[in-house]
Protein backbone atom coordinates (compact mmCIF):
# COMPACT_ATOMS: atom_id res chain seq x y z
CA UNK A 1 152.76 112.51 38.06
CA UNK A 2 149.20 113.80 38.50
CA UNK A 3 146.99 112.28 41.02
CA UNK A 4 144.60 109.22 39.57
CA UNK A 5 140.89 111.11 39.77
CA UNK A 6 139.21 108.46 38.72
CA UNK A 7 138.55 106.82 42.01
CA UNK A 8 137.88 110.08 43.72
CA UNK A 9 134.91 110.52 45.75
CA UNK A 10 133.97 113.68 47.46
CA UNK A 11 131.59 114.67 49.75
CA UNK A 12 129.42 117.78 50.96
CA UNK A 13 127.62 118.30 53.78
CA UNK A 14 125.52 121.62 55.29
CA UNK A 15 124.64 122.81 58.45
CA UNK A 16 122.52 125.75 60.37
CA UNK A 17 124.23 128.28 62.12
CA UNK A 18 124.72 127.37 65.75
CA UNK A 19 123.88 130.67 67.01
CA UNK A 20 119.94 129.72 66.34
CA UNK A 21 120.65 126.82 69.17
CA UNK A 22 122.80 128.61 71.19
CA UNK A 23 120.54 131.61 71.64
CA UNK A 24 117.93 129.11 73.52
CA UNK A 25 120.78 127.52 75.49
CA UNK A 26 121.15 129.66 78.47
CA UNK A 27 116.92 129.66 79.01
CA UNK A 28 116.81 125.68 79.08
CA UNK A 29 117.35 123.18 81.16
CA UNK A 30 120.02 120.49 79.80
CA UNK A 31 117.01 118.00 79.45
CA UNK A 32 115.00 120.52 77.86
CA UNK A 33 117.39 121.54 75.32
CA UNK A 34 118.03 118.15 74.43
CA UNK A 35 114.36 116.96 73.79
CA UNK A 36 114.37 119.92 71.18
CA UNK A 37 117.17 118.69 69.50
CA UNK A 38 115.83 115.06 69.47
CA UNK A 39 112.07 116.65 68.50
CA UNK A 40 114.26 119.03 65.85
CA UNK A 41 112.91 122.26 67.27
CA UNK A 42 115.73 123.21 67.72
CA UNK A 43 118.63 122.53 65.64
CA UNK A 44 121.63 120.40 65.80
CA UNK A 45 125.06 121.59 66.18
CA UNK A 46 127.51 121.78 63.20
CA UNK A 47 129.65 118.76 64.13
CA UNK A 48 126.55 116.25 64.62
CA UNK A 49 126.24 117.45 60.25
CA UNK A 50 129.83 116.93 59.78
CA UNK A 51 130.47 113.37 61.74
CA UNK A 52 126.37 111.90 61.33
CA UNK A 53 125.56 111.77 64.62
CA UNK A 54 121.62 111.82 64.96
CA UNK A 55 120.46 111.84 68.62
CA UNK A 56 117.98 109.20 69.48
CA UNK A 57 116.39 109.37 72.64
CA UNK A 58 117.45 112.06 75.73
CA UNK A 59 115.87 111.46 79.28
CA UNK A 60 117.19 112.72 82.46
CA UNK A 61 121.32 111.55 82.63
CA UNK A 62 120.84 109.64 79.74
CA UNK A 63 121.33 110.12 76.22
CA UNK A 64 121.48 107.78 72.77
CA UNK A 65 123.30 108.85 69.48
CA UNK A 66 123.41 106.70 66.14
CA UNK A 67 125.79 107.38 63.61
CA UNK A 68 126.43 105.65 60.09
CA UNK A 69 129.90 105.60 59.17
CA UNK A 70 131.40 106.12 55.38
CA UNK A 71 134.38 105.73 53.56
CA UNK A 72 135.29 109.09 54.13
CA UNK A 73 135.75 108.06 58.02
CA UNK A 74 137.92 105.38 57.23
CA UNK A 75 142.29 105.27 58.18
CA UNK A 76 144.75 104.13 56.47
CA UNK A 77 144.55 100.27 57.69
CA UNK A 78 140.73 100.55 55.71
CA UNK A 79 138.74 100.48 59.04
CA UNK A 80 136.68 103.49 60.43
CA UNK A 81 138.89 105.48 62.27
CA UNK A 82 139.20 105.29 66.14
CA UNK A 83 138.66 108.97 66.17
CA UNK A 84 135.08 108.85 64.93
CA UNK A 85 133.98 106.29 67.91
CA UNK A 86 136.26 108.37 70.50
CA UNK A 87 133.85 111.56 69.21
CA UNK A 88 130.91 109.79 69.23
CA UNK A 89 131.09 108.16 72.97
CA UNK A 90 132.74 111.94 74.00
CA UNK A 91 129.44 113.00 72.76
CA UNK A 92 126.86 110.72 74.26
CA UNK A 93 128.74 111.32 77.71
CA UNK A 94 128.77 115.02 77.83
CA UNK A 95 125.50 115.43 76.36
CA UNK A 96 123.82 112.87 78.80
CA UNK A 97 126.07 115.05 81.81
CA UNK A 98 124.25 117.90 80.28
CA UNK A 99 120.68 116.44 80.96
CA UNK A 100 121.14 116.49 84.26
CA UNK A 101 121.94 120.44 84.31
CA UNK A 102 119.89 123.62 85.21
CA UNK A 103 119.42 126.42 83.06
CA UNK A 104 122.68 128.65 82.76
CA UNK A 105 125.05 126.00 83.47
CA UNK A 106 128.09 124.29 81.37
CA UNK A 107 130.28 121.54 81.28
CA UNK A 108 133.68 120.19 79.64
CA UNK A 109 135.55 117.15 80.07
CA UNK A 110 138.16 116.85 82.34
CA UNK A 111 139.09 113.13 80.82
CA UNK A 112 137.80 110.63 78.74
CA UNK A 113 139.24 106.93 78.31
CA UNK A 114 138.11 104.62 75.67
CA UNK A 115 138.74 101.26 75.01
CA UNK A 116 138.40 100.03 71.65
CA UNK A 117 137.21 96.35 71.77
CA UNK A 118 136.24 95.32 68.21
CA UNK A 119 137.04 97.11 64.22
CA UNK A 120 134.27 99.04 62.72
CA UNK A 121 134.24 98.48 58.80
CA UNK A 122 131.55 100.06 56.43
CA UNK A 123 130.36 96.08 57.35
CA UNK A 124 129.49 97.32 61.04
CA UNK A 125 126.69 99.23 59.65
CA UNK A 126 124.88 101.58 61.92
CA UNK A 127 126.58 102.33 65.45
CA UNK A 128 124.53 103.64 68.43
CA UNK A 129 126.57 105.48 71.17
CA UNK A 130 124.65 105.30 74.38
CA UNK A 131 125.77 107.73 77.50
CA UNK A 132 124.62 107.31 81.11
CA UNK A 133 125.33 109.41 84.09
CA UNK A 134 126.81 107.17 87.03
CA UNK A 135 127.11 110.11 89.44
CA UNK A 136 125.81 113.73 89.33
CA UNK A 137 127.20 116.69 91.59
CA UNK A 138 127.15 120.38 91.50
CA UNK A 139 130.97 120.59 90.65
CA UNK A 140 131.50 116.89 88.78
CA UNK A 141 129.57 114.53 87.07
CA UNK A 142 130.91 110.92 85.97
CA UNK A 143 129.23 108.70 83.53
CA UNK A 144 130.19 105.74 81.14
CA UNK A 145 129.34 104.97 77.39
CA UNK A 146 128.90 102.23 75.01
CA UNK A 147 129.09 101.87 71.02
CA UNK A 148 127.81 99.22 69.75
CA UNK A 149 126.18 97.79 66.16
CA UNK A 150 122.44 98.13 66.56
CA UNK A 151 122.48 94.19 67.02
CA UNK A 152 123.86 95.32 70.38
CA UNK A 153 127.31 94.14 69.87
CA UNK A 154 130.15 95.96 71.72
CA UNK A 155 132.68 97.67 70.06
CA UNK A 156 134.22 100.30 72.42
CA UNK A 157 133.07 101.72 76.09
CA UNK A 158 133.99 104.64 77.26
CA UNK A 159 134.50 106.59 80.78
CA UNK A 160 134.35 110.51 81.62
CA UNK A 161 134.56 112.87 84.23
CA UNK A 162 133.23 116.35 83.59
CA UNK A 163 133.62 119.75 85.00
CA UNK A 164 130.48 122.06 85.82
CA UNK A 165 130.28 125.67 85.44
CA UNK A 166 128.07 128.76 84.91
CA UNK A 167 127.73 129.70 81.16
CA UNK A 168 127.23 132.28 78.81
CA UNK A 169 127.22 131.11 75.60
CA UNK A 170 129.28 134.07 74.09
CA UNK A 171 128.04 135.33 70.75
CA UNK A 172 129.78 133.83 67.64
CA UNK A 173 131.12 136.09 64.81
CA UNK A 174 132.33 134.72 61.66
């Protein structure tokens, strides 16, 4: 029997090529990079298009995301799945790790833990993922997150530790 396409939705989304960014990574401090992305001069990665992530504010070790989630985000149980707030925490901690870094140097997780406290439902409304840095080194950096509604209720918190490196952002090809 053929699938019922009356109910289906769809939805499109577009993005600008990451080597624009990327090309202006290695030059900029992590803070610096991040104030053009929150000022938009310089543009956002791919996956902030694909999963609505809009970054908020970016100081030093710091960092706030918002993100409105869709039906297109939701599981089977009809709640927004637990990947999109897992992303969107793993996001505000690396990126506020990445404040804190000099020109030329990296970072990827080494773990993350999240703990899901509350359902998000289309009803949540907006979500705001905010990242702090607890402890900065040369080698590690730990911080903690929180996601909450933007009526500051709690809905998961999150812990990472990440690894530092020298980087090269490598040239993409398609």
């Amino acid at each position: 029997m053929p699938p019922n396409t009356s109910a289906e939705r769809s939805e499109t989304f577009s993005w600008i090529d990451p080597a624009i960014a990327l090309e202006q990574l290695p030059r900029l401090s992590g803070l610096d990079y991040f104030a053009g992305l929150r000022d938009g001069t310089i543009p956002p990665p791919p996956i902030a298009s694909l999963m609505k992530f809009d970054l908020v504010e970016a100081k030093h070790g710091y960092v706030e995301f918002e993100c409105r989630p869709g039906e297109a985000h939701y599981n089977p149980l009809g709640m927004v799945h637990g990947g999109l707030a897992c992303t969107l925490l793993d996001t505000a901690l690396g990126c506020a790790a990445h404040t804190t870094l000099a020109a030329g140097l990296g970072y990827t997780s080494i773990d993350l833990a999240v703990k899901y406290l509350r359902p998000i439902t289309l009803r949540t409304g907006t979500l705001r993922a905010e990242g702090s840095v607890v402890k900065a080194g040369s080698r590690l950096i730990f911080t903690e997150g929180r996601l909450c509604t933007t009526d500051g209720e709690l809905l998961a918190t999150a812990t990472s530790t990440l690894l530092v490196f020298p980087h090269q952002p490598e040239p993409l090809t398609p």
